[in-house]
Protein backbone atom coordinates (compact mmCIF):
# COMPACT_ATOMS: atom_id res chain seq x y z
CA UNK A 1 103.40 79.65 119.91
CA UNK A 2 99.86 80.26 119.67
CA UNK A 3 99.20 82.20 116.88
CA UNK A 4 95.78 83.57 115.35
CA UNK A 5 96.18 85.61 111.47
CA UNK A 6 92.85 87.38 110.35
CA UNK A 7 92.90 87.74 106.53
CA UNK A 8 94.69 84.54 106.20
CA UNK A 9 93.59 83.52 102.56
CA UNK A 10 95.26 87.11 100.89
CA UNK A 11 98.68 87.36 99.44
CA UNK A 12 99.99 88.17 102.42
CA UNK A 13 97.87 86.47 105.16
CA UNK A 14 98.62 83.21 103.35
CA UNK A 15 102.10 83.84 103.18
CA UNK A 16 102.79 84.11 106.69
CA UNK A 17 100.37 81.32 107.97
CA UNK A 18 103.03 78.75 105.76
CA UNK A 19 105.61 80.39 107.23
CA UNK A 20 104.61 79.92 110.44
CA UNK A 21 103.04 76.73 110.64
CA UNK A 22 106.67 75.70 108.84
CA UNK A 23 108.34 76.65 111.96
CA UNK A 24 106.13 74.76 113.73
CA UNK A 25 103.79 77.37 115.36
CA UNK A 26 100.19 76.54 116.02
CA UNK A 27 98.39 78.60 113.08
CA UNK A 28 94.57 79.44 113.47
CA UNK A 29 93.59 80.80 109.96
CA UNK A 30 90.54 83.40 109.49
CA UNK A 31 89.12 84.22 106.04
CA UNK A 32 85.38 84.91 105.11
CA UNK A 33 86.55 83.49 101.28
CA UNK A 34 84.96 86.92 99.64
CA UNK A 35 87.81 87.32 97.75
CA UNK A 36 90.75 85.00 99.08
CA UNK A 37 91.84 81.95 97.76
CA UNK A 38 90.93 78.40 100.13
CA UNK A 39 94.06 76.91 101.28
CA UNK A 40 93.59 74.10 99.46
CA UNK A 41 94.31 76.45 96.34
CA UNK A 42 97.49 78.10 97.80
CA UNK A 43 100.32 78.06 95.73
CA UNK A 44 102.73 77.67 98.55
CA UNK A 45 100.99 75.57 101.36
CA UNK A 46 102.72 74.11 104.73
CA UNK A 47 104.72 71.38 104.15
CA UNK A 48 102.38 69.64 106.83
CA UNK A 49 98.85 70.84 107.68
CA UNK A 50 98.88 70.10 111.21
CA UNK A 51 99.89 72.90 112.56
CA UNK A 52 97.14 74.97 110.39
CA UNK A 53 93.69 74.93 111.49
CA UNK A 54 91.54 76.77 108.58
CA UNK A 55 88.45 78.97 109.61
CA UNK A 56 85.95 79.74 107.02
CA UNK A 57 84.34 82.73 108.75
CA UNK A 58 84.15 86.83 108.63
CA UNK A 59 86.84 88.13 111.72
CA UNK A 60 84.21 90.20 112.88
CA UNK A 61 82.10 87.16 113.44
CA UNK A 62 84.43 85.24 114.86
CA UNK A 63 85.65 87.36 117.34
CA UNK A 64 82.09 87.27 118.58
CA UNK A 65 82.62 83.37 119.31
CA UNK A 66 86.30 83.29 120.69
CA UNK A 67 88.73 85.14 123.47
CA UNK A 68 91.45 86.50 122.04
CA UNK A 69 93.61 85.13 125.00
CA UNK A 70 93.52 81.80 123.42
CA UNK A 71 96.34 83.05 120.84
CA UNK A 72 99.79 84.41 122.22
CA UNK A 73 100.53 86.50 118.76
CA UNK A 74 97.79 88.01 116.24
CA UNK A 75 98.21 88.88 112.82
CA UNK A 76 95.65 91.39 111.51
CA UNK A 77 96.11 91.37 107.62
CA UNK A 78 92.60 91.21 106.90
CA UNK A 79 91.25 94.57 105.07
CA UNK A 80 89.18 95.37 101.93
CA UNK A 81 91.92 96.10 98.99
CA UNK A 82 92.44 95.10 95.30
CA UNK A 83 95.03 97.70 93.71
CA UNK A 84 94.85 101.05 92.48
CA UNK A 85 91.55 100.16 90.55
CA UNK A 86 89.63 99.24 94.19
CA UNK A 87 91.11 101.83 95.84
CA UNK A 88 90.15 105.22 93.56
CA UNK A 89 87.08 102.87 91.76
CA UNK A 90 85.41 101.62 95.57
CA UNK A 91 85.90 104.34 98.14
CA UNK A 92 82.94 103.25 100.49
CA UNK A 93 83.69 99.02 100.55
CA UNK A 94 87.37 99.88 100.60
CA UNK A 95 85.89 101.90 104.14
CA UNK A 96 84.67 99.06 105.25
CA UNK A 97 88.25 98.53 107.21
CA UNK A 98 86.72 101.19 109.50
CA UNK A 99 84.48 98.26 110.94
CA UNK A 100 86.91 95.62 110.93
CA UNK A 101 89.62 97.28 112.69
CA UNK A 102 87.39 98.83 115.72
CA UNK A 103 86.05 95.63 116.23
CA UNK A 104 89.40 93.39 116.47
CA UNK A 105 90.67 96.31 118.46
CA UNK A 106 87.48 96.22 121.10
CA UNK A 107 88.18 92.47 120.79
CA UNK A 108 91.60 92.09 121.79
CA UNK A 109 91.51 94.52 124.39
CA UNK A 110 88.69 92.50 126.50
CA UNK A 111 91.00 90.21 127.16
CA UNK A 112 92.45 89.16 130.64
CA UNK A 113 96.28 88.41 128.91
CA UNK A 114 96.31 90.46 126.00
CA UNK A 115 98.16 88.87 123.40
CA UNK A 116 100.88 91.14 120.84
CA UNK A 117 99.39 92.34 118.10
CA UNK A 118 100.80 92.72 114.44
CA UNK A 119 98.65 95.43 112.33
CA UNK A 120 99.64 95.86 108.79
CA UNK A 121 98.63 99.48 107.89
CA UNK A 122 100.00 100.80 104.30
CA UNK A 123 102.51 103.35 103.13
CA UNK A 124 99.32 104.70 101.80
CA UNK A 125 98.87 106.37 105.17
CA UNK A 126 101.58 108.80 103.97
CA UNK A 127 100.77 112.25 102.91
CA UNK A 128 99.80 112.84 98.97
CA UNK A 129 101.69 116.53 99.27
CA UNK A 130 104.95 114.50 99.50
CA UNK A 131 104.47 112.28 96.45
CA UNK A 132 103.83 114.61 93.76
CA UNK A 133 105.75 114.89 90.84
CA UNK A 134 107.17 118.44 91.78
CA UNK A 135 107.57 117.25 95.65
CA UNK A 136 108.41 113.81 96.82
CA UNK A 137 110.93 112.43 98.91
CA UNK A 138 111.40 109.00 100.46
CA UNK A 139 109.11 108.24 103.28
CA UNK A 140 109.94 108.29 106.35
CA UNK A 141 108.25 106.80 109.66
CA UNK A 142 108.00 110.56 111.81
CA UNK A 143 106.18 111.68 108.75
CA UNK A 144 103.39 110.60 110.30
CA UNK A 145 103.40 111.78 114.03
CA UNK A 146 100.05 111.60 116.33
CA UNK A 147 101.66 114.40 118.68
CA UNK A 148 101.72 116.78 115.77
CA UNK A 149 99.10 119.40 115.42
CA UNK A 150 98.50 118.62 112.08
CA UNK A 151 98.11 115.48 110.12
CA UNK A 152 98.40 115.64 106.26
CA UNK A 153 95.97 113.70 103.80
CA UNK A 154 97.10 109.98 103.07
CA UNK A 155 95.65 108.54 99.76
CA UNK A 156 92.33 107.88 99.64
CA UNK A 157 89.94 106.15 101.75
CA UNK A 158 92.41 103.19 102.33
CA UNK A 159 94.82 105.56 103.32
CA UNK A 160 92.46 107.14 105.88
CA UNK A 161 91.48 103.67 107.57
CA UNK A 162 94.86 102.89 107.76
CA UNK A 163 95.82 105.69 109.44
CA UNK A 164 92.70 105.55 111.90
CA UNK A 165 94.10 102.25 112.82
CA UNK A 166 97.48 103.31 113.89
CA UNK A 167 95.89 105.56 116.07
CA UNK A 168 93.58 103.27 117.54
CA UNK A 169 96.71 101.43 118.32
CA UNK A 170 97.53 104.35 120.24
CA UNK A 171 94.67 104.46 122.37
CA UNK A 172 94.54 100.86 122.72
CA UNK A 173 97.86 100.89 124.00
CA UNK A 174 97.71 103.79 126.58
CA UNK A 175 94.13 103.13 127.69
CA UNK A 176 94.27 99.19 127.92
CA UNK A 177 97.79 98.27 127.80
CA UNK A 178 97.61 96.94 124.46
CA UNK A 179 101.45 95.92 122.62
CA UNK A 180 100.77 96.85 118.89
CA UNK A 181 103.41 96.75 116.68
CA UNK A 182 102.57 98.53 113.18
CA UNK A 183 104.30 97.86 109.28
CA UNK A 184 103.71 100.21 106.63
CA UNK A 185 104.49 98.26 103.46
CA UNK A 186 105.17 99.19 100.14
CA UNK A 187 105.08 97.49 96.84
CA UNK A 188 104.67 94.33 97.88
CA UNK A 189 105.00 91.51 95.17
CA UNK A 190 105.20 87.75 94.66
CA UNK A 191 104.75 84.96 92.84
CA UNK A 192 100.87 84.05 94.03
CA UNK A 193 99.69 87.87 93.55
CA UNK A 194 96.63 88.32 91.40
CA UNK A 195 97.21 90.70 88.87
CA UNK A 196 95.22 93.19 89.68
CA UNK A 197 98.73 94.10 91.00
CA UNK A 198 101.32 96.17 89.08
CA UNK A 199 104.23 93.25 89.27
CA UNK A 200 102.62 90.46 88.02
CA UNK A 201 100.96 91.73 85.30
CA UNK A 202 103.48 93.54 83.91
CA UNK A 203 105.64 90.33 83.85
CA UNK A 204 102.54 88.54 82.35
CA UNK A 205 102.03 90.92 79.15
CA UNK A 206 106.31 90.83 78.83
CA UNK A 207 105.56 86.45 79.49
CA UNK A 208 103.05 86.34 76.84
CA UNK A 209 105.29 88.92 74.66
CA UNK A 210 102.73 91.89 74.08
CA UNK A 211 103.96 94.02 71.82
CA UNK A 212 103.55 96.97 72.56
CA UNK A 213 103.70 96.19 76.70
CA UNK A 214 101.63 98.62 78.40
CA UNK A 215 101.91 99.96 81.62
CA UNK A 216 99.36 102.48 83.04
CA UNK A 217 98.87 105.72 83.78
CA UNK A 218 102.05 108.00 82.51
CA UNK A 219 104.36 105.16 83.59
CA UNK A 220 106.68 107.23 85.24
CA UNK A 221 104.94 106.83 88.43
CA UNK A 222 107.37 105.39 91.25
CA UNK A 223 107.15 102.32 93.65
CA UNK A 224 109.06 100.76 95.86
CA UNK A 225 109.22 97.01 94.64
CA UNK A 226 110.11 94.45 97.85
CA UNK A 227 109.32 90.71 97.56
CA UNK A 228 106.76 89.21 100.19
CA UNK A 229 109.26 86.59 101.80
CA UNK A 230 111.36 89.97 102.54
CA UNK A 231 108.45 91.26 104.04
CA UNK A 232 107.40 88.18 105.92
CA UNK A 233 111.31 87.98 107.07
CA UNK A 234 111.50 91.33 108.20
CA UNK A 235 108.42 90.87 110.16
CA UNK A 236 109.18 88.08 112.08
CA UNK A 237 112.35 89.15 112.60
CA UNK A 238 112.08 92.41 114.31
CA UNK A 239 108.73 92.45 115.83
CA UNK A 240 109.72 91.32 119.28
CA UNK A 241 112.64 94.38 119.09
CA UNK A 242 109.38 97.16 118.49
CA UNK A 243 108.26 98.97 121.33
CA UNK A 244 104.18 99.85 121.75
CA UNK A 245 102.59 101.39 118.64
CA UNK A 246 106.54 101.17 116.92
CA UNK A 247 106.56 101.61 113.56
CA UNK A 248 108.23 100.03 110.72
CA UNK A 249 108.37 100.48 107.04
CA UNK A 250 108.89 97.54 105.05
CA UNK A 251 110.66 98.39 101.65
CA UNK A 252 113.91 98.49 99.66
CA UNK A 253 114.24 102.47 99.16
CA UNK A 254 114.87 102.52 95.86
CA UNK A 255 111.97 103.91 93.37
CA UNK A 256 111.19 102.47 89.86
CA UNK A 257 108.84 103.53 87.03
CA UNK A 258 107.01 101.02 85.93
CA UNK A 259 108.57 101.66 82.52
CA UNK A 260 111.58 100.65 84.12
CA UNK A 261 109.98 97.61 86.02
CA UNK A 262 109.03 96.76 82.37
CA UNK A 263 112.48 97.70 80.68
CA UNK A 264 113.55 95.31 83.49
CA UNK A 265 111.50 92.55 82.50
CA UNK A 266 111.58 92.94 78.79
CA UNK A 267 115.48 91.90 79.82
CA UNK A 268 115.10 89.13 81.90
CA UNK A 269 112.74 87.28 79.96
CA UNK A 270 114.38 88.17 76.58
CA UNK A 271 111.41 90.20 75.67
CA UNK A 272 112.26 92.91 72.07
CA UNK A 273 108.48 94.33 72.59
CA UNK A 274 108.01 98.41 72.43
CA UNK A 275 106.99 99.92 75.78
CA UNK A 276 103.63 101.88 75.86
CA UNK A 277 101.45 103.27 78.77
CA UNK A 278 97.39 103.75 79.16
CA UNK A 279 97.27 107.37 80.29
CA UNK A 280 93.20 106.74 80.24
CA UNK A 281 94.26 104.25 83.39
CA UNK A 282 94.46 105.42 87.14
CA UNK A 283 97.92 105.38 87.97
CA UNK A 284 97.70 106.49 91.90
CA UNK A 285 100.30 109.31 93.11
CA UNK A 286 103.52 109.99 91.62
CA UNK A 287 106.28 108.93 93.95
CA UNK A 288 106.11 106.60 96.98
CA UNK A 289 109.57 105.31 97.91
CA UNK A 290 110.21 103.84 101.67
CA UNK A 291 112.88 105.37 103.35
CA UNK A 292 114.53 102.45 105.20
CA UNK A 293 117.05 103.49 107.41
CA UNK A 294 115.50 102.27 110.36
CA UNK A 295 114.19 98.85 109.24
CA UNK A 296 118.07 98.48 107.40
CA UNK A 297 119.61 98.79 111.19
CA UNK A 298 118.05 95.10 111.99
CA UNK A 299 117.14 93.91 108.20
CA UNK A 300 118.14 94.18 104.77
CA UNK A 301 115.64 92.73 101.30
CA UNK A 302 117.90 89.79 99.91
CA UNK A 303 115.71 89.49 96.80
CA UNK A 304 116.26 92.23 93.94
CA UNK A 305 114.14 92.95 91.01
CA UNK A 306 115.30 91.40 88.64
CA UNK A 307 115.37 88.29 90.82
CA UNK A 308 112.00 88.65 91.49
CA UNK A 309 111.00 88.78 88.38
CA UNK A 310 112.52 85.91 87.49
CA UNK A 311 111.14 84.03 90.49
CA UNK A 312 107.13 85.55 89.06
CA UNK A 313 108.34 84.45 85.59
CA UNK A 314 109.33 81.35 86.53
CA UNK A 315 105.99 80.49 88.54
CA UNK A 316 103.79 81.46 85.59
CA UNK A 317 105.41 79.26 83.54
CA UNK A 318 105.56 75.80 86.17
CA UNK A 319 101.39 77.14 85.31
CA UNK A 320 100.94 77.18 82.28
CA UNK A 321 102.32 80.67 81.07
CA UNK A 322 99.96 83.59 82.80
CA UNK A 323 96.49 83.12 80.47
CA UNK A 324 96.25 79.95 81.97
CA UNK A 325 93.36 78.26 83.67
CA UNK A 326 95.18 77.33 86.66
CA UNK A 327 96.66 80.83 87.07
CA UNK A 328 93.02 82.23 86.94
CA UNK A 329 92.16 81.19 90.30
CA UNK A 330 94.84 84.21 90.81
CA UNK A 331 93.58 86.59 88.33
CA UNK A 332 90.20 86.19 89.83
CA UNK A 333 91.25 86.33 93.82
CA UNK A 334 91.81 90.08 95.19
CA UNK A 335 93.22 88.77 98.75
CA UNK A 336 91.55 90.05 101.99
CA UNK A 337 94.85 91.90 102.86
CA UNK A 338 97.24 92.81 99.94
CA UNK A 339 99.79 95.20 99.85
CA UNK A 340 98.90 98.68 98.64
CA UNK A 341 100.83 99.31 95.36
């Protein structure tokens, strides 16, 4: 299969363009390099590059200099994101998703054969009013329903573009026949994830043994922790099942603090440090937990925390322990698409 991924060079783009070119798919990969890391930098490459062919080159540009009916799948991961830090610190170039997702959608739909389309929106699309501390409840996909007279805010500006792009899915789809399938992820996390990321970082300061280990904001803020080979798995799994602008979340359904996700760590690693948080540090809204019910009908995460952290742990330390030179090529690359915290 012909297969074109936008955002190839972020945590998740990269992710799925080894995957696929694994499996022996024909992989075109599209990154302008702003923030993503070159291929020849990934942590966890093809085992054979011949089935990746690398594109150093904005998607906007290059849909200007290719038909999208050369590819018979397309990944859109690529998006303007860095963590809670780019998202309530950057408003306007976090907005500037607005402009890459109108023009791969006017793109795609020129074409003759209109290939399936994979667009990664956010659980950030959700509304705030149900992730409060006094109201939250796990997440589900009707939430958010287009037929509804009312649509409640989603966080921030990321939130907002992510939502206009599910609905441009919806017009693409019913004005030009367009087969979008949409994921809503969660708290993505992996080994390769800078650390402007809640997961890695917080393994890092247990790694290095900071004492105290600090987590922001109050620290009782919830996520929804699911390793990116679950995601990437659950993707590929179910997206020829999904119907025309079907949605999926992609989480585990169970919230932790991150004073848990450090309690957590402090044990795996064998870690005695006192736990602290940064109240002075944006900590984003209170409680966003997938609900999974649907997604659990065709797939179920394998990987559990503590798992995962061993698997981060582990990585860091094959580096050089997390200060490391080598593990600053992370620390300094905010991928093109990562997955909202």
């Amino acid at each position: 299969m012909r297969v074109l991924i936008t955002g190839s060079c972020g945590f998740v783009g990269r992710r799925f363009a080894t995957r696929l070119a694994d499996r022996g798919d024909d992989v075109t990969a599209v990154d302008n390099l702003v923030v993503g890391l070159h291929p020849v930098h990934w942590a966890f490459p093809p085992r054979s590059w011949n089935n990746l062919h690398f594109v150093e080159q904005d998607c906007r540009e290059f849909f200007r200099h290719h038909d999208a009916d050369e590819w018979d799948l397309i990944i859109h991961c690529a998006a303007i994101v860095g963590g809670r830090l780019k998202i309530d610190g950057d408003p306007l170039a976090v907005a500037t998703d607005l402009s890459i997702d109108a023009e791969m959608y006017n793109w795609i739909v020129r074409a003759k054969n209109k290939p399936k389309l994979i667009y990664f929106s956010s659980s950030a699309i959700y509304p705030v009013e149900l992730q409060t501390k006094k109201c939250h409840c796990q997440l589900a996909e009707a939430l958010v329903n287009f037929n509804s007279t009312r649509i409640s805010f989603p966080d921030m500006t990321y939130g907002f573009v992510k939502l206009a792009g599910e609905y441009l899915a919806k017009f693409a789809y019913e004005s030009y026949g367009l087969h979008t399938v949409i994921y809503r992820p969660f708290g993505g996390y992996g080994e390769d994830q800078d650390f402007n990321y809640p997961f890695p970082s917080i393994v890092k300061r247990v790694l290095n043994k900071e004492d105290p280990v600090v987590v922001w904001g109050s620290g009782n803020q919830l996520r929804d922790f699911i390793y990116i080979e679950d995601v990437v798995s659950a993707v590929l799994e179910t997206y020829e099942r999904l119907g025309p602008t079907e949605v999926l979340n992609l989480g585990t359904g169970y919230g932790l603090s991150f004073l848990d996700l450090a309690q957590i760590a402090c044990d795996v690693l064998h870690h005695d440090g006192v736990l602290a948080n940064d109240p002075t540090r944006p900590e984003g809204v209170f409680a966003r937990v997938a609900d999974t019910a649907k997604l659990n009908t065709v797939f179920v995460p394998s990987v559990s925390v503590r798992d995962g952290v061993q698997k981060v742990a582990d990585f860091m330390r094959k580096q050089g322990i997390a200060g490391s030179p080598k593990l600053r090529l992370l620390d300094e690359a905010c991928s093109t698409q990562t997955i909202a915290s």
